[in-house]
N, C-alpha and C. Protein backbone atom coordinates (compact mmCIF):
# COMPACT_ATOMS: atom_id res chain seq x y z
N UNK A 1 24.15 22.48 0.34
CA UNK A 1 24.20 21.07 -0.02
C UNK A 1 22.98 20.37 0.60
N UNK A 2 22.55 19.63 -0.16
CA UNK A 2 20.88 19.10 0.38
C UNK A 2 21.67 17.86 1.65
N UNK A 3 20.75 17.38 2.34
CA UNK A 3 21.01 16.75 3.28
C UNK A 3 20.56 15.19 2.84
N UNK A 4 21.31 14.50 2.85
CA UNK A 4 21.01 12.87 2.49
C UNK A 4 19.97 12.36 2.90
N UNK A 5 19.59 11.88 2.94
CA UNK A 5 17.79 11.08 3.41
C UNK A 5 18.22 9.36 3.00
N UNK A 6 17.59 9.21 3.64
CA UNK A 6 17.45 7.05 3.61
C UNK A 6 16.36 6.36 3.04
N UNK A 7 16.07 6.28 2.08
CA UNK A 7 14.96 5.64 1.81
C UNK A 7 14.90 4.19 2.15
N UNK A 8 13.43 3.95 2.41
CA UNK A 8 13.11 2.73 2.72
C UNK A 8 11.99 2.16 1.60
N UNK A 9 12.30 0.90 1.12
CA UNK A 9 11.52 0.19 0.03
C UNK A 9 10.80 -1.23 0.60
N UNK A 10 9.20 -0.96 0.61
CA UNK A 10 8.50 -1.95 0.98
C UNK A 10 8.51 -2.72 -0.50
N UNK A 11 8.32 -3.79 -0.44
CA UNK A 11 8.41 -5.10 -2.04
C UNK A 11 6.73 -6.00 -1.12
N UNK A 12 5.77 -5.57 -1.98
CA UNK A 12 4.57 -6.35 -0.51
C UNK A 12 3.76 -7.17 -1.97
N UNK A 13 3.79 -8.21 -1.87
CA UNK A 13 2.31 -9.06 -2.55
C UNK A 13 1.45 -9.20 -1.56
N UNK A 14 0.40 -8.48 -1.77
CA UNK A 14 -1.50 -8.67 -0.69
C UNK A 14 -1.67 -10.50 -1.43
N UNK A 15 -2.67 -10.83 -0.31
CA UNK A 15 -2.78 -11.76 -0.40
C UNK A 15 -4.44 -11.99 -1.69
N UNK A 16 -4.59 -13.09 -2.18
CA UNK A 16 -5.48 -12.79 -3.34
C UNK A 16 -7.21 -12.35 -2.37
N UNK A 17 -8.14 -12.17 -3.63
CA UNK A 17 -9.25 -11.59 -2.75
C UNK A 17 -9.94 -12.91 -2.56
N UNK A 18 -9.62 -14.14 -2.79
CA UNK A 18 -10.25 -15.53 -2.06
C UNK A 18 -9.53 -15.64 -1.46
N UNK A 19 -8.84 -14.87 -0.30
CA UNK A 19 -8.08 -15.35 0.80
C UNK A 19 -9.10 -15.02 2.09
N UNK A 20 -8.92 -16.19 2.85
CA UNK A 20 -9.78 -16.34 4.32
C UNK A 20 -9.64 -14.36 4.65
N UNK A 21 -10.65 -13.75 4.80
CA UNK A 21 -11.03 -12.55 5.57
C UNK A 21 -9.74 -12.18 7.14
N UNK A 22 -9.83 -13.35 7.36
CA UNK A 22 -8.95 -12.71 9.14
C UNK A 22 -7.31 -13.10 8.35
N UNK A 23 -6.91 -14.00 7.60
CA UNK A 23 -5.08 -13.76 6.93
C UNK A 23 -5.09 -12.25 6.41
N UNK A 24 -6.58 -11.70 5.55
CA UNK A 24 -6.29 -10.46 4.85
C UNK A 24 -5.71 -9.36 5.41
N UNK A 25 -6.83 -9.63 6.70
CA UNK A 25 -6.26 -8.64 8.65
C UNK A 25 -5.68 -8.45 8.78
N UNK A 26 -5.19 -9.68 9.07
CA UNK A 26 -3.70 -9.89 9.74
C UNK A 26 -2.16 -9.50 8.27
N UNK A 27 -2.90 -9.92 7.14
CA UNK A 27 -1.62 -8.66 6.70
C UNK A 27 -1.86 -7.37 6.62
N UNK A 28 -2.70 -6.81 6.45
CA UNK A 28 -2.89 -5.25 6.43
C UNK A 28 -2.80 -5.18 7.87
N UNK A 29 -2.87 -5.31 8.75
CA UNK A 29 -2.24 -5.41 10.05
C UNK A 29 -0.56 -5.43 10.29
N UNK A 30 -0.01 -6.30 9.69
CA UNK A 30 1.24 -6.03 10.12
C UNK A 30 2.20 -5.35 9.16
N UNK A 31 1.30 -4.90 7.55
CA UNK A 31 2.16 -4.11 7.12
C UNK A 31 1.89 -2.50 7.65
N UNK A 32 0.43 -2.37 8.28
CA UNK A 32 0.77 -0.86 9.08
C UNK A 32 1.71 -0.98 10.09
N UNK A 33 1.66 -1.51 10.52
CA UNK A 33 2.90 -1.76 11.85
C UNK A 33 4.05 -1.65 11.36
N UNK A 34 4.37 -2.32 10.16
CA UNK A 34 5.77 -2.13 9.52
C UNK A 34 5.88 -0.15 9.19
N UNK A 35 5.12 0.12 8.47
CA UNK A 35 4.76 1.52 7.91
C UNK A 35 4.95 2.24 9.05
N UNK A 36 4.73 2.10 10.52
CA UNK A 36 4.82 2.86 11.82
C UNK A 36 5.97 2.73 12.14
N UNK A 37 7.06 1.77 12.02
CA UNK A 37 8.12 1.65 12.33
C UNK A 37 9.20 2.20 11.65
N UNK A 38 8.57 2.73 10.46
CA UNK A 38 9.75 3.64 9.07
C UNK A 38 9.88 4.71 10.25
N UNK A 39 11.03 5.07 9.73
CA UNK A 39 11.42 6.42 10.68
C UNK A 39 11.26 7.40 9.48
N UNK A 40 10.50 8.41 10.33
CA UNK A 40 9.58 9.61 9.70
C UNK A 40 10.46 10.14 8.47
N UNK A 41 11.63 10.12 8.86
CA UNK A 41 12.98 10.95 7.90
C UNK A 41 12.67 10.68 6.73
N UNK A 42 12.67 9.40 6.44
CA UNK A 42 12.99 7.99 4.89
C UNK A 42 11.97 8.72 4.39
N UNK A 43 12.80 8.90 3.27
CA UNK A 43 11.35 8.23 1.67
C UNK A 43 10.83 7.23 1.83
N UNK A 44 9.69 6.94 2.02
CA UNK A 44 9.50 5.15 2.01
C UNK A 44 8.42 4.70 0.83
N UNK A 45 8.75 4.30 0.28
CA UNK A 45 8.05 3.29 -1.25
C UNK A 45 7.76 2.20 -0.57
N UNK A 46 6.00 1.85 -1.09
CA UNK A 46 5.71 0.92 -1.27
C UNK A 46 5.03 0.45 -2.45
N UNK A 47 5.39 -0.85 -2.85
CA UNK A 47 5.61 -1.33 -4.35
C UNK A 47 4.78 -2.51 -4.26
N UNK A 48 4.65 -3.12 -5.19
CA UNK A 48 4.03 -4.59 -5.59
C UNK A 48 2.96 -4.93 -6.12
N UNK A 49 2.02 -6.02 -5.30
CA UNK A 49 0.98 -6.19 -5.80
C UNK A 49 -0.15 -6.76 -5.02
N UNK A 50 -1.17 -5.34 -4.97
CA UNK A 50 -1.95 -5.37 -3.89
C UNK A 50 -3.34 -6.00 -4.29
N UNK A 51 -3.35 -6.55 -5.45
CA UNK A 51 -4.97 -7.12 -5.79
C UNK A 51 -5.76 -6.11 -5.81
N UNK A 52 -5.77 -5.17 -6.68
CA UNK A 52 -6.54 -4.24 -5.82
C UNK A 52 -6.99 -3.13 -7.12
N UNK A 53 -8.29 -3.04 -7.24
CA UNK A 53 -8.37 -1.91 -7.70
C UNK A 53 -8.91 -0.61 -7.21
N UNK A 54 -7.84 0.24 -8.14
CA UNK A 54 -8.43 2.09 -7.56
C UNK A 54 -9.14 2.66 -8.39
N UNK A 55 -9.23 2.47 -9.53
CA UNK A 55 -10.26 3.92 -10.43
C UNK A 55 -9.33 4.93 -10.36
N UNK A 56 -9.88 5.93 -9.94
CA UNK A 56 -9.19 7.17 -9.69
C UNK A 56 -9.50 7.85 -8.40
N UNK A 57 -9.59 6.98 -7.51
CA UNK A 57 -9.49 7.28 -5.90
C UNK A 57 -7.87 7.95 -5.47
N UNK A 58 -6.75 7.08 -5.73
CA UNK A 58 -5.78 7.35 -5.25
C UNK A 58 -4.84 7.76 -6.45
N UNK A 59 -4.76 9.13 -6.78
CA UNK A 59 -4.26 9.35 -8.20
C UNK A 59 -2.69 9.36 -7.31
N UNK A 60 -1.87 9.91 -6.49
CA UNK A 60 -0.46 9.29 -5.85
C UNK A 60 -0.18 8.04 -6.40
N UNK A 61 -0.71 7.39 -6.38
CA UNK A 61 -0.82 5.71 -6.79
C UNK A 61 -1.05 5.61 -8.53
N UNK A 62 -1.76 5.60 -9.32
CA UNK A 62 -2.16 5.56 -10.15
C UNK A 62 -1.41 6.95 -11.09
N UNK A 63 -1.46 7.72 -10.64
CA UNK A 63 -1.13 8.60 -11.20
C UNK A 63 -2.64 9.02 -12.72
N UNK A 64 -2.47 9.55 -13.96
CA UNK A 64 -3.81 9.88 -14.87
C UNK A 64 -3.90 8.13 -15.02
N UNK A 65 -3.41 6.96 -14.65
CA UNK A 65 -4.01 5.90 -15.07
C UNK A 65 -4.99 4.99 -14.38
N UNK A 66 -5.96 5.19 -13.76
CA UNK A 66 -6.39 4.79 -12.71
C UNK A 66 -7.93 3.80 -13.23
N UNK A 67 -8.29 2.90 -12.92
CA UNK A 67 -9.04 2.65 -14.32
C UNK A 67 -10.25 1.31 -13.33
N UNK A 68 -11.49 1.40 -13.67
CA UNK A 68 -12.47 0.42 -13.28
C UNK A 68 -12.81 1.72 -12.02
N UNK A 69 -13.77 -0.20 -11.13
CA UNK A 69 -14.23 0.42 -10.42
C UNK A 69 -13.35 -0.10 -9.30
N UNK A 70 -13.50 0.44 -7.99
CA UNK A 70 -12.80 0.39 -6.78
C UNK A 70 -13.09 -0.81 -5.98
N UNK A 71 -12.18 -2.31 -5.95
CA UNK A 71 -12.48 -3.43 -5.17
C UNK A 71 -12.60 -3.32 -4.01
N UNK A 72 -12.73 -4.40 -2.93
CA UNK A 72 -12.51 -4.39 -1.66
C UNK A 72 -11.15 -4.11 -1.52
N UNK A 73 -10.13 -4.98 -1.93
CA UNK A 73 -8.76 -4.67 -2.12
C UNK A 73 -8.68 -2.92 -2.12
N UNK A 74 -8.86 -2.59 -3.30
CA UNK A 74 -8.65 -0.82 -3.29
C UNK A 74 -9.31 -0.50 -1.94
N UNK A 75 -10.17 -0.42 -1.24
CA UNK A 75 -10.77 0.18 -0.10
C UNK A 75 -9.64 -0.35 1.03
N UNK A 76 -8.80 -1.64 0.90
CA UNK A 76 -8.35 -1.51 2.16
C UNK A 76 -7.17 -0.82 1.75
N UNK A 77 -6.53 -0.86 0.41
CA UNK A 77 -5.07 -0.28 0.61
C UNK A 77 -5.85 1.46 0.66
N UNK A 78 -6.83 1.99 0.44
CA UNK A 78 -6.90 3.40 0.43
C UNK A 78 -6.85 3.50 1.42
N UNK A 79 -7.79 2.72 2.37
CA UNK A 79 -7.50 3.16 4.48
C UNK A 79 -6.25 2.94 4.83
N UNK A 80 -5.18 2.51 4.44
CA UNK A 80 -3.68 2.20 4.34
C UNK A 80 -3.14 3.43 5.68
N UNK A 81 -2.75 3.44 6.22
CA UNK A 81 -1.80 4.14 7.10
C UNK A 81 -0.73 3.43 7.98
């Protein structure tokens, strides 16, 4: 019998790319902190809407739809940890 697991679901709107530089920080700042605090076990999803484009940097993300070129936005959610 498989063993139950807990998932955890982030719901995150990034803030737009005319947002002051140090608010942008300070959320990609405290959603890694959130991300450090998932306990390793969980599935953890994160969802929403990050302003952001990938191309085909992060195909996990995108999956075959990945499309343009890569914003500032895409560069910070790719350093994402």
């Amino acid at each position: 019998m498989p063993v139950p697991r807990k998932i955890t679901l982030l719901q995150v709107y990034a803030l737009t790319t005319t947002t002051y530089e140090v608010k942008t920080e300070d959320f990609y700042k405290q959603l890694s902190r959130t991300l450090k605090n998932v306990n390793r076990g969980d599935l953890t999803l994160v969802i929403g809407d990050f302003n952001a484009k990938l191309g085909n940097e992060i195909p996990l993300a995108t999956g075959p739809f990945g499309l343009g070129i890569v914003n500032e936005a895409g560069k910070r959610l790719k350093d994402l940890h």
